[in-house]
Structures are given as structure tokens and as C-alpha cells.
N, C-alpha and C. Protein backbone atom coordinates (compact mmCIF):
# COMPACT_ATOMS: atom_id res chain seq x y z
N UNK A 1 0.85 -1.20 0.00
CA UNK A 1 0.00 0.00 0.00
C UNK A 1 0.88 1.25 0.00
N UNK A 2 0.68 2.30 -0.92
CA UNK A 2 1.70 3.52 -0.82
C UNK A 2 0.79 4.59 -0.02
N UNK A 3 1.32 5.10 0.78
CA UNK A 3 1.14 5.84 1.94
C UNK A 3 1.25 7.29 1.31
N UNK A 4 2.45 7.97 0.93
CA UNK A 4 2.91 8.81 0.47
C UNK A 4 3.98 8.51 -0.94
N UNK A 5 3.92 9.70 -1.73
CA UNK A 5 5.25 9.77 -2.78
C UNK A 5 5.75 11.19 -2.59
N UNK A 6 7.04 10.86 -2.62
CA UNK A 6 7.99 11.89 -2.78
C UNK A 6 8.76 11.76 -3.59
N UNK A 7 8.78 12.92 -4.82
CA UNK A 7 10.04 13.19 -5.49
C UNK A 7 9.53 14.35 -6.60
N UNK A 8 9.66 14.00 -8.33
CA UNK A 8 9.52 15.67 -8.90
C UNK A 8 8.54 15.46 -9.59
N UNK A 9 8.01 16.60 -9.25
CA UNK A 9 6.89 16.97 -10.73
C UNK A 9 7.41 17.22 -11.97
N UNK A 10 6.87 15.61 -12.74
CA UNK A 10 6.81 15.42 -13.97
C UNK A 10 6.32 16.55 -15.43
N UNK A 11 5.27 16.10 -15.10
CA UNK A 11 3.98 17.00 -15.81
C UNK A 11 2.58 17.24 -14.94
N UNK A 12 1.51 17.81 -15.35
CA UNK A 12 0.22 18.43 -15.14
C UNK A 12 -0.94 17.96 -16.61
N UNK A 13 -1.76 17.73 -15.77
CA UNK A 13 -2.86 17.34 -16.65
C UNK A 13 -4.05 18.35 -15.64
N UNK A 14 -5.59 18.19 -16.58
CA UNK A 14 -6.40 18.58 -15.92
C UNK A 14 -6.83 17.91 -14.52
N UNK A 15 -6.83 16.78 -13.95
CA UNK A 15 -7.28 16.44 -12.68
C UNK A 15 -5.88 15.51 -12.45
N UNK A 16 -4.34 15.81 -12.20
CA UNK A 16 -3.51 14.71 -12.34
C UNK A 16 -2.07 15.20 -12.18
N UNK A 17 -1.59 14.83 -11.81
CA UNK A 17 -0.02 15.38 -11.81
C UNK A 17 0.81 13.51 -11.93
N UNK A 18 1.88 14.16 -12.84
CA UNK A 18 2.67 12.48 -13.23
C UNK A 18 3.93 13.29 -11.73
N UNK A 19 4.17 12.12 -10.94
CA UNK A 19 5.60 12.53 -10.14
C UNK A 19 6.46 11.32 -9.84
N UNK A 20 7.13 11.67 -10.73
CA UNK A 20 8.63 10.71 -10.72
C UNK A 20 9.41 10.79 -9.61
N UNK A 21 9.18 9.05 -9.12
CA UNK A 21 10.23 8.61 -8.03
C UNK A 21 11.43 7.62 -8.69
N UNK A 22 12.27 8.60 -8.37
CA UNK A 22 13.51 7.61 -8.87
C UNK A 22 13.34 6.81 -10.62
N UNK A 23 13.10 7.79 -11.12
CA UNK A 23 12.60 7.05 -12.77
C UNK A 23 11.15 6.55 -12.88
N UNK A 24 10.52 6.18 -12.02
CA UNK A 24 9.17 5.71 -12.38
C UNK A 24 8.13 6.66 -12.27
N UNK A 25 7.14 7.24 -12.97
CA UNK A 25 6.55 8.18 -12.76
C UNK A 25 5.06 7.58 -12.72
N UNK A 26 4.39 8.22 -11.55
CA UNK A 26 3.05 7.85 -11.16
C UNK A 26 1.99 8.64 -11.07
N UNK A 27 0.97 8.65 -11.57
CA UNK A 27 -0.12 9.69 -12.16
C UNK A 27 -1.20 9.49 -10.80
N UNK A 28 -0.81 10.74 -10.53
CA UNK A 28 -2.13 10.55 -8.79
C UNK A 28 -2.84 12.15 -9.59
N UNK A 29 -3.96 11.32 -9.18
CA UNK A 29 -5.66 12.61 -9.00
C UNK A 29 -5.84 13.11 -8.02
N UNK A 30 -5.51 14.77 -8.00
CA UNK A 30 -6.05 15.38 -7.05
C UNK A 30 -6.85 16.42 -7.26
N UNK A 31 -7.57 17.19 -6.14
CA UNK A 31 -8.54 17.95 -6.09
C UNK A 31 -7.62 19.46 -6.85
N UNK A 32 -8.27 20.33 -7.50
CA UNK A 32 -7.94 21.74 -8.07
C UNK A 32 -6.93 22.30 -7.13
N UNK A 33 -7.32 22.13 -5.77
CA UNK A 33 -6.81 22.81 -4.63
C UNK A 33 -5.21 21.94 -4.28
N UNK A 34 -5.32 21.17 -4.10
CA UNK A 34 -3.82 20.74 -4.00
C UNK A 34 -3.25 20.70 -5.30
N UNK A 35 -3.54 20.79 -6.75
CA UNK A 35 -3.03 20.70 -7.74
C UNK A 35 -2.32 22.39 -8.03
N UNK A 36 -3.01 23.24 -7.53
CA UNK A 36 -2.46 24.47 -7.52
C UNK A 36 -1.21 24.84 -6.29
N UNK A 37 -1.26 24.01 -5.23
CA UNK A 37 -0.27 24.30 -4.10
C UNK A 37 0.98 23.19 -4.55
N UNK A 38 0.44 22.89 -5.33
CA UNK A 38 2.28 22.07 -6.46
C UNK A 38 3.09 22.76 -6.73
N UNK A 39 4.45 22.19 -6.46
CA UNK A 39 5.38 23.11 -7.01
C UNK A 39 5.74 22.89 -8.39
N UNK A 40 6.67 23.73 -9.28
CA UNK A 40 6.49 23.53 -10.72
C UNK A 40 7.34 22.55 -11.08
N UNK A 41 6.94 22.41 -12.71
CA UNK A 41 7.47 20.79 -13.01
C UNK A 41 9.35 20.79 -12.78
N UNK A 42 9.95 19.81 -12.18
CA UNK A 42 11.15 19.57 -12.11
C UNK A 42 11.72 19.72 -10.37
N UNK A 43 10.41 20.08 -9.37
CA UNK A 43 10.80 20.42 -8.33
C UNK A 43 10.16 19.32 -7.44
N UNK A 44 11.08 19.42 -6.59
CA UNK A 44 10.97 18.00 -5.40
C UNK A 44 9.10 18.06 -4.43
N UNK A 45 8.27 17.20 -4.47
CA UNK A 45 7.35 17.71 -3.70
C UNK A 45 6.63 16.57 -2.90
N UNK A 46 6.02 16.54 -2.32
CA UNK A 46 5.39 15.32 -1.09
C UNK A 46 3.66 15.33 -1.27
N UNK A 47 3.10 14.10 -1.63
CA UNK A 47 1.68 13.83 -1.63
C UNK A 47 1.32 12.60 -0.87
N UNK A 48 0.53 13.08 0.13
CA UNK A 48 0.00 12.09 0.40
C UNK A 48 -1.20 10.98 -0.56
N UNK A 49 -0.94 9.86 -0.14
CA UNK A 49 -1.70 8.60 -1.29
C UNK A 49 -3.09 7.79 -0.82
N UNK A 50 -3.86 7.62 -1.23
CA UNK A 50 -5.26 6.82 -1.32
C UNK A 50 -4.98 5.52 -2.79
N UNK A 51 -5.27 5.04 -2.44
CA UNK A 51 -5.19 4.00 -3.26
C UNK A 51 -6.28 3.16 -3.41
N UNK A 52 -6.65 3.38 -4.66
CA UNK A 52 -8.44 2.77 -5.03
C UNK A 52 -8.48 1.65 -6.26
N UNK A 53 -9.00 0.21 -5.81
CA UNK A 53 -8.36 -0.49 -6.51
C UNK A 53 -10.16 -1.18 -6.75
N UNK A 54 -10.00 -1.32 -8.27
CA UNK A 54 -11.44 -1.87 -8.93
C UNK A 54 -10.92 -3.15 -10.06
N UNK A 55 -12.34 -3.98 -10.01
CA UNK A 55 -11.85 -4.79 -11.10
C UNK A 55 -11.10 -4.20 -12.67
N UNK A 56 -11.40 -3.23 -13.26
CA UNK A 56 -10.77 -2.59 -14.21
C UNK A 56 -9.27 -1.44 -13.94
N UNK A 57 -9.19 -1.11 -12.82
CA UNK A 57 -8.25 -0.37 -12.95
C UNK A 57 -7.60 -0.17 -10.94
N UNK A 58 -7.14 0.62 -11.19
CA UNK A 58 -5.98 0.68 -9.97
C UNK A 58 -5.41 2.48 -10.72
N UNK A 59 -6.44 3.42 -9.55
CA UNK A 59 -5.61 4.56 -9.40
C UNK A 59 -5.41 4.95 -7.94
N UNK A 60 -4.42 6.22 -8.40
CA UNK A 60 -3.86 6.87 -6.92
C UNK A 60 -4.71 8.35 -6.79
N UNK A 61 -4.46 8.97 -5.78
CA UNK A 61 -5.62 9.94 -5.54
C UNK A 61 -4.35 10.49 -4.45
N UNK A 62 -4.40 12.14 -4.84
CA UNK A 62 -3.21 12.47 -3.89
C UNK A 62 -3.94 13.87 -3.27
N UNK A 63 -3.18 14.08 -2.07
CA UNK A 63 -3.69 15.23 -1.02
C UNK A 63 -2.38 15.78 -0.58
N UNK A 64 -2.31 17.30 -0.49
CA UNK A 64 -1.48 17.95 0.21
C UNK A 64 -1.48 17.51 1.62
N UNK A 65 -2.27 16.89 2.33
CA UNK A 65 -1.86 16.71 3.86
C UNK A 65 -2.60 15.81 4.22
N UNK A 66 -2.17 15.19 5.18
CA UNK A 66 -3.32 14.36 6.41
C UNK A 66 -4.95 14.62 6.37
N UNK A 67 -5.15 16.20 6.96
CA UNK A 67 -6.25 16.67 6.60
C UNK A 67 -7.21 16.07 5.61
N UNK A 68 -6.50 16.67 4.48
CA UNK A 68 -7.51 16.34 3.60
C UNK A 68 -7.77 14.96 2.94
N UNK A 69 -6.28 14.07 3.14
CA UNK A 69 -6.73 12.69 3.02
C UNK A 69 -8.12 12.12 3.50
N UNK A 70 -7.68 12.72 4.89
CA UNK A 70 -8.92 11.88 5.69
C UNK A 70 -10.18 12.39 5.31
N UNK A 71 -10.65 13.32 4.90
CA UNK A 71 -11.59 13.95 4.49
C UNK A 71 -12.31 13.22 3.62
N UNK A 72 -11.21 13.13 3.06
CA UNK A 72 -11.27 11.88 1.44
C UNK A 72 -12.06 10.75 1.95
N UNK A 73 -11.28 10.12 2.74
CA UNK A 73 -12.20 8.66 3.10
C UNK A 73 -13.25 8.63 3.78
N UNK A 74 -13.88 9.99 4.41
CA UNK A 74 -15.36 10.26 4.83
C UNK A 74 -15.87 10.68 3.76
N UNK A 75 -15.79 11.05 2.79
CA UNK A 75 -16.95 11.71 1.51
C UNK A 75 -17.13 10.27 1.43
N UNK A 76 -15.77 9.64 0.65
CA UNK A 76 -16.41 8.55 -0.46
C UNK A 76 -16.89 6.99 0.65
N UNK A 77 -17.09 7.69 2.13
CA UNK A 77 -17.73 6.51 2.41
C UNK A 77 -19.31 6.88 2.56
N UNK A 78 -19.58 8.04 2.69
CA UNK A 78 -20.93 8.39 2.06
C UNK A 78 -21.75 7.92 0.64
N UNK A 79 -23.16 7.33 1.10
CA UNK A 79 -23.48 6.79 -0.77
C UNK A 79 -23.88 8.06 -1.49
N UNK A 80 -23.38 7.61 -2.33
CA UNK A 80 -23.85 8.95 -3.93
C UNK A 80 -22.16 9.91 -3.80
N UNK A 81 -21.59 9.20 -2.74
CA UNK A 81 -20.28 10.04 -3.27
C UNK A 81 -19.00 9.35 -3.45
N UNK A 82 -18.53 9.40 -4.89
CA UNK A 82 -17.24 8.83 -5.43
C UNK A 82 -16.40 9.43 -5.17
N UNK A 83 -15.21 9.18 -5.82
CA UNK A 83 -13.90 9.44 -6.08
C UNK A 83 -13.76 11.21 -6.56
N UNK A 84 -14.35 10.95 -7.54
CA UNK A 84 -14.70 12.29 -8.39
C UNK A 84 -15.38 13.47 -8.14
N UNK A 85 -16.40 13.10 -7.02
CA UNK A 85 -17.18 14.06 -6.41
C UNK A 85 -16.61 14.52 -4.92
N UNK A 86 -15.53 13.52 -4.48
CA UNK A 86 -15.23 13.92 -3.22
C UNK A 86 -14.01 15.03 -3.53
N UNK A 87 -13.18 14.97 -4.99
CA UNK A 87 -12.27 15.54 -5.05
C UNK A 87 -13.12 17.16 -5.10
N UNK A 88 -14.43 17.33 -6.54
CA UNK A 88 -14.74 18.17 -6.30
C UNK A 88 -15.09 19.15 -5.00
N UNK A 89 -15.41 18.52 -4.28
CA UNK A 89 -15.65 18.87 -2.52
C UNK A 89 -14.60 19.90 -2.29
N UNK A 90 -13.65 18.87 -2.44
CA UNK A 90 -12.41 19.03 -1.69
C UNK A 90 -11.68 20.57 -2.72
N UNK A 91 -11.88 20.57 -3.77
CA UNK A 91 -11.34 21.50 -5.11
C UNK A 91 -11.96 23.04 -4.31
N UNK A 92 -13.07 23.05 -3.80
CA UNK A 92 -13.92 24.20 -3.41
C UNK A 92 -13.67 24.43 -1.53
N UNK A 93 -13.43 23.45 -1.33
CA UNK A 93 -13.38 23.63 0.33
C UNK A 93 -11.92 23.26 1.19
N UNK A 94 -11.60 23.86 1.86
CA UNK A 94 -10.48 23.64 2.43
C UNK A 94 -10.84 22.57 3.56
N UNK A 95 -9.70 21.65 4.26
CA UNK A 95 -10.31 20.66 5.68
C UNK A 95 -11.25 21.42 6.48
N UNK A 96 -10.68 22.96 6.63
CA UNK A 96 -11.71 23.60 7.70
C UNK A 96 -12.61 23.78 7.27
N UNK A 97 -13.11 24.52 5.92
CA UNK A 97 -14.22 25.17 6.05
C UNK A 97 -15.01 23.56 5.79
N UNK A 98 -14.27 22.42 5.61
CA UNK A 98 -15.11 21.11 5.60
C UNK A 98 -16.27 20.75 6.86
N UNK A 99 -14.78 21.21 7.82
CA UNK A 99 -14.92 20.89 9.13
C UNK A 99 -16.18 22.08 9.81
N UNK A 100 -16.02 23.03 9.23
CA UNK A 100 -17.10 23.99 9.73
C UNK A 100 -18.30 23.54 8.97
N UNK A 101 -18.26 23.28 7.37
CA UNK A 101 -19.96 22.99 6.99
C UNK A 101 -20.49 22.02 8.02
N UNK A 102 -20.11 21.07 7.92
CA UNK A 102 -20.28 19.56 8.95
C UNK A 102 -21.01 19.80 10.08
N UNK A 103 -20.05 20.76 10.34
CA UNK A 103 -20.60 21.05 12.15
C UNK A 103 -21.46 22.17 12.50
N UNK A 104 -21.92 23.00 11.15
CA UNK A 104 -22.86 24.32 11.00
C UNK A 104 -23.88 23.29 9.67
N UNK A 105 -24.04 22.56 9.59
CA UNK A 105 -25.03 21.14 9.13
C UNK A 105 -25.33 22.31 7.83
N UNK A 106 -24.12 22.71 7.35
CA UNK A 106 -24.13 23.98 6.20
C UNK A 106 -24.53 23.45 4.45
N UNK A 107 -25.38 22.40 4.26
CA UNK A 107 -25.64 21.97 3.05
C UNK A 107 -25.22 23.09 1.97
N UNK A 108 -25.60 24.22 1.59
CA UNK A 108 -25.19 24.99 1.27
C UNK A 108 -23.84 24.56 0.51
N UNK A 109 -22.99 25.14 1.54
CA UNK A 109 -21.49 25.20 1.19
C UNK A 109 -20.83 23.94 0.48
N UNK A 110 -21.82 22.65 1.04
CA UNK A 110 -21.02 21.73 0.54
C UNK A 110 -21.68 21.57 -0.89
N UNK A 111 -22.44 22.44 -1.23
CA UNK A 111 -23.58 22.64 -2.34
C UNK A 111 -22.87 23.33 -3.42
N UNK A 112 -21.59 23.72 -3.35
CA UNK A 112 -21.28 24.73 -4.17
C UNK A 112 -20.02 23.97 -4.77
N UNK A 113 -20.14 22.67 -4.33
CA UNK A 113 -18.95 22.13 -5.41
C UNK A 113 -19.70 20.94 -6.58
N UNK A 114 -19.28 21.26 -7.85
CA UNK A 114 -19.53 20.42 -8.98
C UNK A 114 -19.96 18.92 -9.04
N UNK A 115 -21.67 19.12 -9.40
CA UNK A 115 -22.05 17.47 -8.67
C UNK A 115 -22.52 17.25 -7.55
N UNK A 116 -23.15 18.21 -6.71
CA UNK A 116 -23.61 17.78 -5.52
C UNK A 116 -24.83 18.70 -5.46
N UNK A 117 -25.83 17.93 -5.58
CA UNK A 117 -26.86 18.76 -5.57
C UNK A 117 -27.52 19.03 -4.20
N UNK A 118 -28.75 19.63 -3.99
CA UNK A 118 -29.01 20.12 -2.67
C UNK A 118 -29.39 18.47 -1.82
N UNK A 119 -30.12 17.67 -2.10
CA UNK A 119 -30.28 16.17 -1.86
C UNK A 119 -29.17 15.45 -1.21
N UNK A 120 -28.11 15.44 -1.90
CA UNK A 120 -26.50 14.78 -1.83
C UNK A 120 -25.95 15.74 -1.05
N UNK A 121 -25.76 17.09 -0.89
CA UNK A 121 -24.98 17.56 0.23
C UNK A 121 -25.91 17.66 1.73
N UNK A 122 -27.32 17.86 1.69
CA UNK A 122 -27.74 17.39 3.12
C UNK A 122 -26.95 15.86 3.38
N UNK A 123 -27.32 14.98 2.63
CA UNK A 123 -27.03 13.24 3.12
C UNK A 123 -25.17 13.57 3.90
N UNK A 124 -24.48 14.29 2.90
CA UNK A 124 -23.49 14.71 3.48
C UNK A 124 -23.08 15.28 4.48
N UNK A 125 -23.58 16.35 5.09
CA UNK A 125 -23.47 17.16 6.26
C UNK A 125 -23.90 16.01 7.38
N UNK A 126 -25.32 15.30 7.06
CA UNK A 126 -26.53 14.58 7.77
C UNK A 126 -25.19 13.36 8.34
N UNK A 127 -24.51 12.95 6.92
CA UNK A 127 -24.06 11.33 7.56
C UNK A 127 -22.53 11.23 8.57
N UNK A 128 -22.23 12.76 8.17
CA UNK A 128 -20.90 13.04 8.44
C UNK A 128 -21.13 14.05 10.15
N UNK A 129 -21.81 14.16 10.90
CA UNK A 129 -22.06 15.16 11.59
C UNK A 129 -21.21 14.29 12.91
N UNK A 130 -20.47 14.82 13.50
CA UNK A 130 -19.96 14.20 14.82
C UNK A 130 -18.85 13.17 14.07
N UNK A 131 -18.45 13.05 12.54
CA UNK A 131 -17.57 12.56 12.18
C UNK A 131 -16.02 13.06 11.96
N UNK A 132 -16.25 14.38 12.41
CA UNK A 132 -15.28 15.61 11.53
C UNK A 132 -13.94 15.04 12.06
N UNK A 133 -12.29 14.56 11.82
CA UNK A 133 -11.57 14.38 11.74
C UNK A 133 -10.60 15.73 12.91
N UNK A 134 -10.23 15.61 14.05
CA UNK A 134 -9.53 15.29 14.92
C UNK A 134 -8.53 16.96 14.23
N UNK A 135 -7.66 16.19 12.91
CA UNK A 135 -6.77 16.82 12.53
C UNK A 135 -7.20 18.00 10.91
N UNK A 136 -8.99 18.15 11.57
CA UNK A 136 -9.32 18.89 10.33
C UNK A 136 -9.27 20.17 10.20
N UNK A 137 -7.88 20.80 10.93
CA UNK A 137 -7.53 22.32 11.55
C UNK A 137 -8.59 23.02 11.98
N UNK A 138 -9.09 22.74 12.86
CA UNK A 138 -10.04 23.62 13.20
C UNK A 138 -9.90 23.64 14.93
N UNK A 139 -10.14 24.65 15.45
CA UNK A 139 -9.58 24.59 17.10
C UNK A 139 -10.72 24.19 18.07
N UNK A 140 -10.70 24.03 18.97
CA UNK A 140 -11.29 22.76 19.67
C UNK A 140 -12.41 24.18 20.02
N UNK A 141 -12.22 25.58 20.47
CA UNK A 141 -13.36 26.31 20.79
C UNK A 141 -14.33 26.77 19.39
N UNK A 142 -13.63 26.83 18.63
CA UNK A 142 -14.48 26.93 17.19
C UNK A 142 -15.19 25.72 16.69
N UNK A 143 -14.58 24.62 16.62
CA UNK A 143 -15.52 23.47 16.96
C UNK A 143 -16.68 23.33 17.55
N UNK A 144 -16.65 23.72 18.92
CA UNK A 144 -17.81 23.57 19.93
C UNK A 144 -17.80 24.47 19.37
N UNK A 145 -18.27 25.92 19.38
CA UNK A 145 -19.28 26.72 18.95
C UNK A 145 -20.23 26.34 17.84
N UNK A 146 -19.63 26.07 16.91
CA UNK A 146 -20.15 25.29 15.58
C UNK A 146 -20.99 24.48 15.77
N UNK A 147 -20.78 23.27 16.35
CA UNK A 147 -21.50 21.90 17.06
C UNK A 147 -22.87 22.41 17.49
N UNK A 148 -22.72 23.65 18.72
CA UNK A 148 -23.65 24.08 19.40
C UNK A 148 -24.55 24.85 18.29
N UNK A 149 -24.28 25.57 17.08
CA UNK A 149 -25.13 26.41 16.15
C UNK A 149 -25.78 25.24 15.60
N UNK A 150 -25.19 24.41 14.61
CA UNK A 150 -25.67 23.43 14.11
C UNK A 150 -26.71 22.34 14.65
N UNK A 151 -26.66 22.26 15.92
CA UNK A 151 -27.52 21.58 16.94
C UNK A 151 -28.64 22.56 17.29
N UNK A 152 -28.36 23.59 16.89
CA UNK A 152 -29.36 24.69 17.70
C UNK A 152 -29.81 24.83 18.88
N UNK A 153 -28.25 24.93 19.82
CA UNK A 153 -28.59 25.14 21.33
C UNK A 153 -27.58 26.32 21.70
N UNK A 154 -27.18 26.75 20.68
CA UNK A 154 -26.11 27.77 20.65
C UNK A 154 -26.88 29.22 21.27
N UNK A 155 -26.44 30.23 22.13
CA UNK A 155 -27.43 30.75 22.78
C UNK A 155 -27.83 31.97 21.72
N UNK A 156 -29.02 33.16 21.29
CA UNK A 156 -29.67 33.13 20.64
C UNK A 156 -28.54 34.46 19.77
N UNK A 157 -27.97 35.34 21.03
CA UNK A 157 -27.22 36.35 21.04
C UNK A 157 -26.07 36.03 20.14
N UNK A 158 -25.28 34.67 20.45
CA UNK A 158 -24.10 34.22 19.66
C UNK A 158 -24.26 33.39 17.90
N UNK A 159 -25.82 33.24 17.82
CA UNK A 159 -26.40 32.58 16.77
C UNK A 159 -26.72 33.76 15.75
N UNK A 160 -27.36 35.29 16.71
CA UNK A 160 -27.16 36.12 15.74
C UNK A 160 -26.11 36.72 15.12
N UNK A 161 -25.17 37.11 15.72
CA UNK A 161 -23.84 37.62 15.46
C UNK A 161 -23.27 36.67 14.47
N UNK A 162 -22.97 35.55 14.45
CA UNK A 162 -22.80 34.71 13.45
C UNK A 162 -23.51 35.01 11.85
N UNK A 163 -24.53 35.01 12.59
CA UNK A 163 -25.69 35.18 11.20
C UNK A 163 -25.73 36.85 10.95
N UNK A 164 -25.32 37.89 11.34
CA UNK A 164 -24.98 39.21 11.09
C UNK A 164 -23.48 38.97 10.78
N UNK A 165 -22.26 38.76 11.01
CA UNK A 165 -21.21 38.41 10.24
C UNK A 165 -21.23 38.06 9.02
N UNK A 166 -22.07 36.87 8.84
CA UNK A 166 -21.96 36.03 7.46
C UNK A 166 -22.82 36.91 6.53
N UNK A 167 -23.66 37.46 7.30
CA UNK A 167 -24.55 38.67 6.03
C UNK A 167 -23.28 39.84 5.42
N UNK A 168 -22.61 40.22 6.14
CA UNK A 168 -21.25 41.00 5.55
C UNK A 168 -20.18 40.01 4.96
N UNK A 169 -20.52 38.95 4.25
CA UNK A 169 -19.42 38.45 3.21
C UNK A 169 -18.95 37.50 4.22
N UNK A 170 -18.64 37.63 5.16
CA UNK A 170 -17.36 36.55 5.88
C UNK A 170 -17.95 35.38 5.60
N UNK A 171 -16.86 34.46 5.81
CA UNK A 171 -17.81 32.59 5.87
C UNK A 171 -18.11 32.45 7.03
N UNK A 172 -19.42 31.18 7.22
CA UNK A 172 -19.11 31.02 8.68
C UNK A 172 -18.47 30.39 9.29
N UNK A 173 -17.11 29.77 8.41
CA UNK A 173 -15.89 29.53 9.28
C UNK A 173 -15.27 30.19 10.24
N UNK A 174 -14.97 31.73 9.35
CA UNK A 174 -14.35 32.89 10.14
C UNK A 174 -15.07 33.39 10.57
N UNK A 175 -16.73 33.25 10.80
CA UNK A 175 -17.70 34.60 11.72
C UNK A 175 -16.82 33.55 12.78
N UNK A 176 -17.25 32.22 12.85
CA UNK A 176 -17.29 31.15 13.90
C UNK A 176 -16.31 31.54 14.60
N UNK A 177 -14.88 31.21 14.19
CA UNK A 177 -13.74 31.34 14.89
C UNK A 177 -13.48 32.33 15.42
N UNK A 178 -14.18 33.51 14.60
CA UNK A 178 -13.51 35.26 15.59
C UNK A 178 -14.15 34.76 16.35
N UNK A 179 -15.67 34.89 16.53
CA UNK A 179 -16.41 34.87 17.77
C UNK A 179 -16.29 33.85 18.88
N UNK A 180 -15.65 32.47 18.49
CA UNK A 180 -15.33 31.71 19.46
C UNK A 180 -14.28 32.74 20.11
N UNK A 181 -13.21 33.01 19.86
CA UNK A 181 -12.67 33.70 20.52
C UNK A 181 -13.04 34.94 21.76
N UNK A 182 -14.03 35.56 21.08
CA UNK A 182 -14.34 36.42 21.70
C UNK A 182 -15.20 35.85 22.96
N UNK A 183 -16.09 35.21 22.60
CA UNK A 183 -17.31 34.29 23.70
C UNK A 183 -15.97 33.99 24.89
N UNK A 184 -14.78 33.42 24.40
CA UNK A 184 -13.99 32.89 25.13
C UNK A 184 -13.60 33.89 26.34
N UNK A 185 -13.61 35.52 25.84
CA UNK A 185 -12.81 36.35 26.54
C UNK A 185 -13.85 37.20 27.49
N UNK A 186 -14.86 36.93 26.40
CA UNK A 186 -16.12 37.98 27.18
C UNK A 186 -17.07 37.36 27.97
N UNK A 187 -17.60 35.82 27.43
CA UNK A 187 -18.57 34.87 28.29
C UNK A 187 -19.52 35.08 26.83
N UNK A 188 -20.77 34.00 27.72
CA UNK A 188 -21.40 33.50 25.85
C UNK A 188 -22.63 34.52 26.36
N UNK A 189 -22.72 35.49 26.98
CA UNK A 189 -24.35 36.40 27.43
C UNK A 189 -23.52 37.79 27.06
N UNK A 190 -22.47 38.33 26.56
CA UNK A 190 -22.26 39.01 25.77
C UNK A 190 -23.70 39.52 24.87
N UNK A 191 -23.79 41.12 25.01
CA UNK A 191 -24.77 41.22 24.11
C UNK A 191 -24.33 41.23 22.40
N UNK A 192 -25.33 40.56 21.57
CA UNK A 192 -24.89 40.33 20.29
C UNK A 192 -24.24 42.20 19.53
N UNK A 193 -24.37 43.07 19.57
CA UNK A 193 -24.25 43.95 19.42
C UNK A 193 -22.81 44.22 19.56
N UNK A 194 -22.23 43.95 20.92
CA UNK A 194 -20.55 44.08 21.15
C UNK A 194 -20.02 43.01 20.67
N UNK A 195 -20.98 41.69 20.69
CA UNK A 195 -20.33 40.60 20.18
C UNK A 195 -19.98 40.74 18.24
N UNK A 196 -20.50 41.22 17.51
CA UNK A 196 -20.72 41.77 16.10
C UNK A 196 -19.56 42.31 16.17
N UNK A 197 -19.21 43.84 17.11
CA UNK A 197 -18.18 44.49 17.11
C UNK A 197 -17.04 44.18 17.59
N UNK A 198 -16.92 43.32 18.60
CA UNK A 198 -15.50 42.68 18.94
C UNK A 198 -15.46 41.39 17.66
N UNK A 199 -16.21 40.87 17.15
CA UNK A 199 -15.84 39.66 15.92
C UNK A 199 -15.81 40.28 15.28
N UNK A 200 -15.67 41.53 14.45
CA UNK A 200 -15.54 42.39 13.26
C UNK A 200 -13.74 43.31 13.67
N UNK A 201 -13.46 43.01 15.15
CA UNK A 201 -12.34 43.57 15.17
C UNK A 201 -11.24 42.65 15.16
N UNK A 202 -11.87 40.93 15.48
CA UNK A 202 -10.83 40.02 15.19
C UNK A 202 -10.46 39.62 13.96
N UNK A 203 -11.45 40.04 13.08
CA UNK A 203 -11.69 39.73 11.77
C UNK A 203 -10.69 40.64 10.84
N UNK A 204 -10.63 41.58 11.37
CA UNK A 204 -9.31 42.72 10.74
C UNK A 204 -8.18 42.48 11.19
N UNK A 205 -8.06 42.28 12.60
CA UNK A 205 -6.61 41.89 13.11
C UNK A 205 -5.63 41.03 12.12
């Protein structure tokens, strides 16, 4: 089983990078998003490996990190989601903001990558909820806040501010995380009003 490859970028295709170890060059599929954090062809680089093996074929599937490996093997153990649709996921969403749809039960977001219609990203959020991966960068107080919105026991003050953040553009990755912070410094009965204005000042910092 290959775990990881290390060595140079070969060439680039549309969903594919060839990377030669020691003369043999091996064609792993990855998501848009790690295909752009490649370094250019002839330079030394590290992918982590999935390895998906069918009666017709035997490919590799590569990820910039741990993270998003694992990510990998929660989509495609969801039904209605392959190989192909988990990369799309992954092409549009980073581990966190994975880790935040999941836990803000954000169909939506996971709605906005190629192939997943509104049906298939509830089943997603729905099958994956309390599954989110340990090492899916996301910090243990932004987590619980999230958990608590998504559950809807989050208290009503910290549910608006969230939802007044995300109306000004932010995701609710980053409303989440300023304001975990802040809940952290101020307490969660903060009125939403200072809470808006102290998460709009972490948000610039």
C-alpha cells in the first residue's frame, strides 16, 4: 500500500499530476486545490496517497496533507459520493471550512462544489455530523461553537452575530472562529451587538 510519494513533478494534466520517483513516474488525482499548491514541473514535492483499486483499474488519488486525506475517506464513504465528487468537494473547500460545513449542518457550502446537488450535500453534512476528523484544523473552541449552532442550542445572542457576520461576506468559518474567541474572553451572554463588534475587530486583526 503507498502511503505517500515523494520526489519531482513530472507533468500536469487537468485532474492529475505524473511525479517521478527515482525514474518511475506515477499519475495521482487530485482535487484543483492541492493541484495548484504544487510546485512547478522539475521540483521536489510530497503527496500524500489513497489507493483505489477496482476490477478494471488501480488509481492513486493524492492530497497535500493528512487533513484532507482523511476527508477523502469520509466523503467517499458516504453513498452517492465517489472518487470524483469527493475531489470536487475538496477543489472548493479547504479541511476547515469542511470541518465547519459539517458542524454548521451547512448543506449549502457543501452545495457549491460540482455534482452535488441540494439532496446529496444534506445526506453529506446529515451522515458526516460528529464525524469531523480530529486533525481537520479547526480549534477545539471553534468546533464547539459550531457543534452548538448546528444543533441549535447555541445561545440566541451568539447565533445572531454569526448570522450578522456572514450577512457581511465573511464565511461562517471565520464569523465562527472570531467569535469563538471572543465568547472565550467575554462569556457566551455578551450582548450580540458588542459581540458583532468585537468579531468584526478580530476579523481585521
Amino acid at each position: 500500500m503507498i502511503g505517500k510519494l515523494k520526489g519531482l513533478v513530472d507533468s500536469f494534466g487537468d485532474d492529475w499530476v505524473l511525479i517521478d520517483c527515482g525514474g518511475v513516474c506515477y499519475e495521482v488525482h487530485c482535487s484543483s486545490r492541492t493541484l495548484q499548491g504544487l510546485p512547478q514541473v522539475g521540483q521536489a514535492t510530497t503527496v500524500f496517497i489513497e489507493t483505489i483499486v477496482r476490477e478494471d483499474m488501480i488509481r492513486l488519488y493524492g492530497f497535500s496533507g493528512a487533513p484532507e486525506k482523511s476527508w477523502f475517506t469520509l466523503l467517499t464513504g458516504v453513498q452517492g459520493v465517489g472518487a470524483r465528487v469527493a475531489l470536487a468537494i475538496l477543489s472548493v473547500l479547504s479541511p476547515s471550512e469542511l470541518s465547519s460545513a459539517v458542524a454548521l449542518q451547512d448543506k449549502a457550502m457543501v452545495g457549491r462544489a460540482n455534482g452535488v446537488g441540494p439532496k446529496l450535500a444534506l445526506r453529506i453534512v446529515t451522515e458526516l455530523k460528529g464525524k469531523v476528523p480530529a486533525i481537520g484544523g479547526i480549534d477545539a473552541g471553534t468546533l464547539g461553537l459550531q457543534s452548538a449552532l448546528g444543533e441549535g442550542v447555541a445561545a440566541s445572542n451568539v447565533s445572531d452575530a454569526v448570522s450578522a457576520l456572514t450577512n457581511l461576506g465573511y464565511s461562517s468559518a471565520q464569523a465562527s472562529s472570531a467569535l469563538a474567541r471572543v465568547v472565550a474572553r467575554e462569556g457566551d451572554d455578551t450582548p450580540t451587538e458588542k459581540l458583532i463588534r468585537l468579531g468584526l475587530r478580530e476579523l481585521s486583526s
